[in-house]
Structure formats: C-alpha cells, structure tokens
PDB file of N, CA and C in Angstrom:
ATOM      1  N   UNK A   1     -25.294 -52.228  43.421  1.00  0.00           N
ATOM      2  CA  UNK A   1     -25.659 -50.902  42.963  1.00  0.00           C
ATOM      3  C   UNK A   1     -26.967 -50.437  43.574  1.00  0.00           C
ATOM      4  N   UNK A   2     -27.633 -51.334  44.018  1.00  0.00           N
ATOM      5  CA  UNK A   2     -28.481 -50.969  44.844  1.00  0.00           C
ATOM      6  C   UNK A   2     -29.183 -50.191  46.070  1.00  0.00           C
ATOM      7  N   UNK A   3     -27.585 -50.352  46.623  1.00  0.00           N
ATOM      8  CA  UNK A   3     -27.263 -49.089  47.534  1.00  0.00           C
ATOM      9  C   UNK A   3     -27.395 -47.876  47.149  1.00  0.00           C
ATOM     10  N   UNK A   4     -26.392 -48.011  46.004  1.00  0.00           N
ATOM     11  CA  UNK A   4     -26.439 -46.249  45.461  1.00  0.00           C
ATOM     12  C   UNK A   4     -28.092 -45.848  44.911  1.00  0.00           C
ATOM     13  N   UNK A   5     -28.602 -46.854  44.657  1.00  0.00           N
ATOM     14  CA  UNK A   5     -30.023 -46.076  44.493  1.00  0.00           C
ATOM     15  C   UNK A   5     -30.393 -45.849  45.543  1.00  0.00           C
ATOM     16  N   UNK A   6     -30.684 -46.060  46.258  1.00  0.00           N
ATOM     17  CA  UNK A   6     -30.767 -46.069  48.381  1.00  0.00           C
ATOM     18  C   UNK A   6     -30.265 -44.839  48.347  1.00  0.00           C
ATOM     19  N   UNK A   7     -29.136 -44.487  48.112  1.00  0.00           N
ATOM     20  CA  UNK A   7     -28.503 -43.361  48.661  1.00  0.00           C
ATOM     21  C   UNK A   7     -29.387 -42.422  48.391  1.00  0.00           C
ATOM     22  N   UNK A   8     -29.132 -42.735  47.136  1.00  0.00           N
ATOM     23  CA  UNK A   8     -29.581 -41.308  46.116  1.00  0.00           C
ATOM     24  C   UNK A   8     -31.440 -40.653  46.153  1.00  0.00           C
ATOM     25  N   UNK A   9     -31.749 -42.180  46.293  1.00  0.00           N
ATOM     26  CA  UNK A   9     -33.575 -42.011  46.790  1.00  0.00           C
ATOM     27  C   UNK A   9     -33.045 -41.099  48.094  1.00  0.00           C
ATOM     28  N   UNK A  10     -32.626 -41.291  48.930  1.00  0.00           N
ATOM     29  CA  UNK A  10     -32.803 -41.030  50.562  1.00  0.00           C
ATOM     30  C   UNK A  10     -32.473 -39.450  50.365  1.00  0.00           C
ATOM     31  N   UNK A  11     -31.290 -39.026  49.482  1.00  0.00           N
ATOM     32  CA  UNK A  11     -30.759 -37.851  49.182  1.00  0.00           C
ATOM     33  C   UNK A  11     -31.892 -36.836  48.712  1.00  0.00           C
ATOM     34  N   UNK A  12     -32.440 -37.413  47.342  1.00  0.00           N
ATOM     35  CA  UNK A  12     -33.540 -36.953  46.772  1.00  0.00           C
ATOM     36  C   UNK A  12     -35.027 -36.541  47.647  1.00  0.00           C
ATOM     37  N   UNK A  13     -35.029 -37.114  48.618  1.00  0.00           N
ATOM     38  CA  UNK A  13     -35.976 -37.205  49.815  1.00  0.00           C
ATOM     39  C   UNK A  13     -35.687 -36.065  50.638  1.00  0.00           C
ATOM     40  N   UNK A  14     -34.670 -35.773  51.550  1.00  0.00           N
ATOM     41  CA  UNK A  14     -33.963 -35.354  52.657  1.00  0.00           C
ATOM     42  C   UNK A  14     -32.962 -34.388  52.619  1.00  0.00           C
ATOM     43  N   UNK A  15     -32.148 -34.757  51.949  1.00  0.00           N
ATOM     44  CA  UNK A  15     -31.207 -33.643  51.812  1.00  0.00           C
ATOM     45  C   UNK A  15     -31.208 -31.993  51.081  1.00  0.00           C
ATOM     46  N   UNK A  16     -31.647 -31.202  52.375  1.00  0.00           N
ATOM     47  CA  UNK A  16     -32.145 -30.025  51.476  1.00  0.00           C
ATOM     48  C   UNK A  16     -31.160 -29.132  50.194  1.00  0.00           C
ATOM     49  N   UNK A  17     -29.999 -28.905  51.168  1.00  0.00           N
ATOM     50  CA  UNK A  17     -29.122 -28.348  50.388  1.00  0.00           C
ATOM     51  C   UNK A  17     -29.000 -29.017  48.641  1.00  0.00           C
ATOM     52  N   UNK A  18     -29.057 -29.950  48.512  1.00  0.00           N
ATOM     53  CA  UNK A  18     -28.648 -30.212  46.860  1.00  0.00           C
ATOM     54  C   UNK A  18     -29.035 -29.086  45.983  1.00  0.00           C
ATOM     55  N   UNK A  19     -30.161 -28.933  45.899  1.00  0.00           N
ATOM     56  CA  UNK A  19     -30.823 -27.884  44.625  1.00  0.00           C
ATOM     57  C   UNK A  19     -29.700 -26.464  44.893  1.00  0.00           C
ATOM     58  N   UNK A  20     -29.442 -26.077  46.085  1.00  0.00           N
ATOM     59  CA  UNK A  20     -28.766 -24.491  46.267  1.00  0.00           C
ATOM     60  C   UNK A  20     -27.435 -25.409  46.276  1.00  0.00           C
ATOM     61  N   UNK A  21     -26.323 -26.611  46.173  1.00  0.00           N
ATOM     62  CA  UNK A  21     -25.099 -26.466  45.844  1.00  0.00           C
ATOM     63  C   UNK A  21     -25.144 -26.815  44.421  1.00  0.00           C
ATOM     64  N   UNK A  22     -26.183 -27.501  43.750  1.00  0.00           N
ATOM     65  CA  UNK A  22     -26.130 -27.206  42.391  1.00  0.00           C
ATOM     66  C   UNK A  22     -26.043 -26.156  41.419  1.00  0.00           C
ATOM     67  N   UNK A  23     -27.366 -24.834  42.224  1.00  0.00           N
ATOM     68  CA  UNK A  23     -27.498 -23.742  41.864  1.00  0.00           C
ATOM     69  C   UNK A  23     -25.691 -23.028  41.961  1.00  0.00           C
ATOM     70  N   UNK A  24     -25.507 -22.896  43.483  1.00  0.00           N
ATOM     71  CA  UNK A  24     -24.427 -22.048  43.818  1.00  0.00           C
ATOM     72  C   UNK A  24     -23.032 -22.601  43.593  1.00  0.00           C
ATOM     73  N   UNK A  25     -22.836 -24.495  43.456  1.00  0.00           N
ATOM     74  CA  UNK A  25     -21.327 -24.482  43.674  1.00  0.00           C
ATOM     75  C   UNK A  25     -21.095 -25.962  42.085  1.00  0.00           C
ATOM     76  N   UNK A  26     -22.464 -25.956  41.939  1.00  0.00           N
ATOM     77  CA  UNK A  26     -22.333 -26.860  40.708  1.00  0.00           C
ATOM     78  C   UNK A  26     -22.668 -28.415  40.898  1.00  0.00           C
ATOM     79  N   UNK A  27     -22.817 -28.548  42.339  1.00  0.00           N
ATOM     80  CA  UNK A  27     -22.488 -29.960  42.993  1.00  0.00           C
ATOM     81  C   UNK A  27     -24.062 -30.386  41.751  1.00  0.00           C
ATOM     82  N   UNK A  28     -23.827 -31.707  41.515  1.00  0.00           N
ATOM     83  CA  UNK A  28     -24.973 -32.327  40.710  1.00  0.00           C
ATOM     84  C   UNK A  28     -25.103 -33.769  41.354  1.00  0.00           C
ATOM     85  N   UNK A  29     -26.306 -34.529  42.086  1.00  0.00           N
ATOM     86  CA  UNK A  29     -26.266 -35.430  42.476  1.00  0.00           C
ATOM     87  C   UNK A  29     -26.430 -36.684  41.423  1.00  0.00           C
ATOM     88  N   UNK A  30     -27.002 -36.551  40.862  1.00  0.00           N
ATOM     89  CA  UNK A  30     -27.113 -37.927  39.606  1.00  0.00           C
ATOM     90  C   UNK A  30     -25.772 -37.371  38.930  1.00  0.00           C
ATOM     91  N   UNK A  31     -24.825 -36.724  38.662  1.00  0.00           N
ATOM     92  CA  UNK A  31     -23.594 -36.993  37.721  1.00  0.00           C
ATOM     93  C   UNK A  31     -23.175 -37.436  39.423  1.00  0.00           C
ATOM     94  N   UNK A  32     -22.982 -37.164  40.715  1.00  0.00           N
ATOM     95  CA  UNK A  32     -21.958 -37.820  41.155  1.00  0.00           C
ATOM     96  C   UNK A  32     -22.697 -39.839  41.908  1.00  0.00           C
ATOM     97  N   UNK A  33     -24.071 -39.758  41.831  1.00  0.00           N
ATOM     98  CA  UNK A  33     -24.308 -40.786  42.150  1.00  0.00           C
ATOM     99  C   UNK A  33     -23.771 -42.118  40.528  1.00  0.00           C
ATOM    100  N   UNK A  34     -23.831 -41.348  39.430  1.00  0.00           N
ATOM    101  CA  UNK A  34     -23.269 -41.970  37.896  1.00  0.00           C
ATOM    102  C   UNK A  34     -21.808 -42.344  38.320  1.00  0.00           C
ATOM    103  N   UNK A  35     -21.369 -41.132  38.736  1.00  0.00           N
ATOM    104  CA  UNK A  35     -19.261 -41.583  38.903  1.00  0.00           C
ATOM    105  C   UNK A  35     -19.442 -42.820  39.931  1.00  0.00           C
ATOM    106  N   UNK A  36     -19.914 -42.964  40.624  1.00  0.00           N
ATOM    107  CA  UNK A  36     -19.728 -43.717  41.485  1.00  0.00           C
ATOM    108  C   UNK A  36     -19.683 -45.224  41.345  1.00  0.00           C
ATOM    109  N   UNK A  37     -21.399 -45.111  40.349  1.00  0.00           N
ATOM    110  CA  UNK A  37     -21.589 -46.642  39.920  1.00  0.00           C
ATOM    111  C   UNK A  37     -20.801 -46.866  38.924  1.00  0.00           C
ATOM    112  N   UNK A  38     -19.941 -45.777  37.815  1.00  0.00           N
ATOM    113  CA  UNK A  38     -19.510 -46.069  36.972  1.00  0.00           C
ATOM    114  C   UNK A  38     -18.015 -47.141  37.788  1.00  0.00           C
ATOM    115  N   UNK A  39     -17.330 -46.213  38.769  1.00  0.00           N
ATOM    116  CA  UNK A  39     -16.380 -46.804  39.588  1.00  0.00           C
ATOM    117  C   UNK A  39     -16.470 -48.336  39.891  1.00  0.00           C
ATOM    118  N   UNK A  40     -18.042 -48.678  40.367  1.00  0.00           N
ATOM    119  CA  UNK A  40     -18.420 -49.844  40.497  1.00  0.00           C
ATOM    120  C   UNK A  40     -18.746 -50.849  39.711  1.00  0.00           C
ATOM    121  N   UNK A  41     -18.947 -50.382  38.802  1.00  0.00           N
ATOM    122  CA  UNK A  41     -19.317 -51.194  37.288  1.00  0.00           C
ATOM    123  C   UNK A  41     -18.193 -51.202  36.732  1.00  0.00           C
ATOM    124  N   UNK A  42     -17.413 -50.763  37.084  1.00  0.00           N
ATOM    125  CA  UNK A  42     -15.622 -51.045  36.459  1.00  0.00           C
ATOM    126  C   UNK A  42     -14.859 -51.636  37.028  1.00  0.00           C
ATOM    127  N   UNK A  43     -15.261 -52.353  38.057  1.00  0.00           N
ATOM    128  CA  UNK A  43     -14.761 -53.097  39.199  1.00  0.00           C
ATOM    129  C   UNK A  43     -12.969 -52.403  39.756  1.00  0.00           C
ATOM    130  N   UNK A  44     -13.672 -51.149  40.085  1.00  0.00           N
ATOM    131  CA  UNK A  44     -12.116 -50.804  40.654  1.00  0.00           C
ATOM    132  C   UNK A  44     -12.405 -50.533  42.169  1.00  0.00           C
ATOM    133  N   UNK A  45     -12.845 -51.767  42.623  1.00  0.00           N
ATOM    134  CA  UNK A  45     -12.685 -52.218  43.858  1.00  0.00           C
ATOM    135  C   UNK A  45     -12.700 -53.651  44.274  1.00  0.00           C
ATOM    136  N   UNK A  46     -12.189 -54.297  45.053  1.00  0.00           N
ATOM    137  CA  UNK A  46     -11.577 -55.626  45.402  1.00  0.00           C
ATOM    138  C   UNK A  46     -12.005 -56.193  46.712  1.00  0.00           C
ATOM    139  N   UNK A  47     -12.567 -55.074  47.338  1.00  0.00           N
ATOM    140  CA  UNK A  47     -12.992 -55.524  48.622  1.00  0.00           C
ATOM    141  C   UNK A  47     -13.850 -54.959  49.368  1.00  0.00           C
ATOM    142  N   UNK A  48     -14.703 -55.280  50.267  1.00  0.00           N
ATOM    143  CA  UNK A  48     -15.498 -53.951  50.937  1.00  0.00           C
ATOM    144  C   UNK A  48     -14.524 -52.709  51.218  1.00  0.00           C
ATOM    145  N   UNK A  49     -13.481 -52.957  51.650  1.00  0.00           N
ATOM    146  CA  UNK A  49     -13.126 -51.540  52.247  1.00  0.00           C
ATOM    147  C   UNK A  49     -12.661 -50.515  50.751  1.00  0.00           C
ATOM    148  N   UNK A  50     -12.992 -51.462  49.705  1.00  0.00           N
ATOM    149  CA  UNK A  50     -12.525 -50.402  48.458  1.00  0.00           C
ATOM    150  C   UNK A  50     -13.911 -49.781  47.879  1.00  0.00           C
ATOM    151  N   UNK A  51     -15.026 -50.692  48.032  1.00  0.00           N
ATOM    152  CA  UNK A  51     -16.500 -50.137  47.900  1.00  0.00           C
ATOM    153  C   UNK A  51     -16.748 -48.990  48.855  1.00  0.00           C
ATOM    154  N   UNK A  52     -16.149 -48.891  50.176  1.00  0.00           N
ATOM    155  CA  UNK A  52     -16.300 -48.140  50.731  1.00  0.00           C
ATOM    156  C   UNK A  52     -15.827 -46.945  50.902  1.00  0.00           C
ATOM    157  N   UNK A  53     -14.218 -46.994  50.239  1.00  0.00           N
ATOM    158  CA  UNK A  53     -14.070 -46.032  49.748  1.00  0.00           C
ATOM    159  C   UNK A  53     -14.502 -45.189  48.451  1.00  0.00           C
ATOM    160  N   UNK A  54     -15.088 -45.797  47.408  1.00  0.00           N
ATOM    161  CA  UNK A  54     -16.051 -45.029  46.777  1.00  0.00           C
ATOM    162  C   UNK A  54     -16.940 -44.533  47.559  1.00  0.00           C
ATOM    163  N   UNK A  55     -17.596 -45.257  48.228  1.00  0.00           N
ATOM    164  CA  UNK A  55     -19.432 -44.092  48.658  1.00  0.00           C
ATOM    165  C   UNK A  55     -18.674 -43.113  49.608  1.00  0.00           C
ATOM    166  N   UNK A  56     -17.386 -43.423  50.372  1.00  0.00           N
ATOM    167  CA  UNK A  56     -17.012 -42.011  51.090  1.00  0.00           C
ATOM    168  C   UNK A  56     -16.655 -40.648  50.231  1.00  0.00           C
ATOM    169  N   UNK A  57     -16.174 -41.338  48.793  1.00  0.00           N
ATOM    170  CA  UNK A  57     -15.641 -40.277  47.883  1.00  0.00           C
ATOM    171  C   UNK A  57     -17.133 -39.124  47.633  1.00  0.00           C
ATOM    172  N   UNK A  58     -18.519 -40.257  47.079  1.00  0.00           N
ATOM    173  CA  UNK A  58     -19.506 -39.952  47.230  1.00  0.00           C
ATOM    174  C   UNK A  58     -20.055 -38.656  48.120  1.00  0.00           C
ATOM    175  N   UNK A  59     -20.063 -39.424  49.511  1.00  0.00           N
ATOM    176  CA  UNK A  59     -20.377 -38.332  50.443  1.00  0.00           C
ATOM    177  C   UNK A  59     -19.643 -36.920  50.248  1.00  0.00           C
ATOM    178  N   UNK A  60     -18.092 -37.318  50.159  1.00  0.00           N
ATOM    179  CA  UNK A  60     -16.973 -36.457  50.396  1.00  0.00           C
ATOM    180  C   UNK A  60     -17.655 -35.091  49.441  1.00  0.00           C
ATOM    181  N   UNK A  61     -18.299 -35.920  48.062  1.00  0.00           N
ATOM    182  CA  UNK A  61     -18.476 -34.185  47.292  1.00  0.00           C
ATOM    183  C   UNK A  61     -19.684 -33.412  47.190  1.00  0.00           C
ATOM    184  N   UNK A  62     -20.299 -33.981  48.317  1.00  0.00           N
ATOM    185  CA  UNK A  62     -21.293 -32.961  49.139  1.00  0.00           C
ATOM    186  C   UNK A  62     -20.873 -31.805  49.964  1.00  0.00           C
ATOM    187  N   UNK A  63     -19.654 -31.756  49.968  1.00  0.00           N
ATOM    188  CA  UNK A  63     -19.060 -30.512  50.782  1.00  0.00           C
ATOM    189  C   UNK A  63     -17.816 -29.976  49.885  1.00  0.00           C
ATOM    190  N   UNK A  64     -18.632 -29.851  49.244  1.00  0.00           N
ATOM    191  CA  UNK A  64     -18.260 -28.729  48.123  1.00  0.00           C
ATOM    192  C   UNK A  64     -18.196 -27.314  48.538  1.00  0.00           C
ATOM    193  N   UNK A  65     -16.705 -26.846  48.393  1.00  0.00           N
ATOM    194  CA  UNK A  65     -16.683 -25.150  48.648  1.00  0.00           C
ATOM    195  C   UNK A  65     -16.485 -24.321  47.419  1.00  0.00           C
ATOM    196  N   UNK A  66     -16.995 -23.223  47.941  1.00  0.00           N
ATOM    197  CA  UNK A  66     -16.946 -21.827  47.158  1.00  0.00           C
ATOM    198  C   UNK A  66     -16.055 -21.275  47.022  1.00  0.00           C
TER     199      UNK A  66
END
C-alpha cells in the first residue's frame, strides 16, 4: 500500500488538473486513491498483473469526461 501513498503524494505534488476535475467533473483523488487500497486490502488480486490492474483502473479515472 505503499505505493499508493507514492502515488497519491506524487499526485498531490504535480498533478495540476485534480482541484478543476474535482471542481468541474467530480473526479476526487483520496475517494479514488481509498477504492483502490480498499481493492487491495480485500485481496482481489492474485498476482502482480492483478495489482496492476488496479493502479491502471486508478490512473484510468483521471480522464474523466464531461
């Protein structure tokens, strides 16, 4: 889970857009960095490539449309 704090520090740092897709499209980074670990803390993954498909889901809802 450590990663996802990584992420989410690096996000919180860098990534400008968050505050205007929160404002404009709802996107919220701590509820989707939460789904994620919740995913992970529920062990509904079995292997790296299933961890990895969580953090892509992750990324994936940063491109959030209008």
């Amino acid at each position: 889970m450590n990663s996802l704090e990584n992420i989410k520090f690096a996000f919180e740092l860098g990534y400008a857009p968050s505050e205007w897709k929160n404002t404009h499209a709802g996107w919220d980074l701590d509820a989707e960095v939460l789904k994620a670990k919740t995913h992970v803390s529920n062990k509904n993954y079995k292997s790296v490539y299933d961890y990895h498909k969580i953090l892509a889901s992750f990324f994936r809802s940063t491109m959030v449309t209008m």
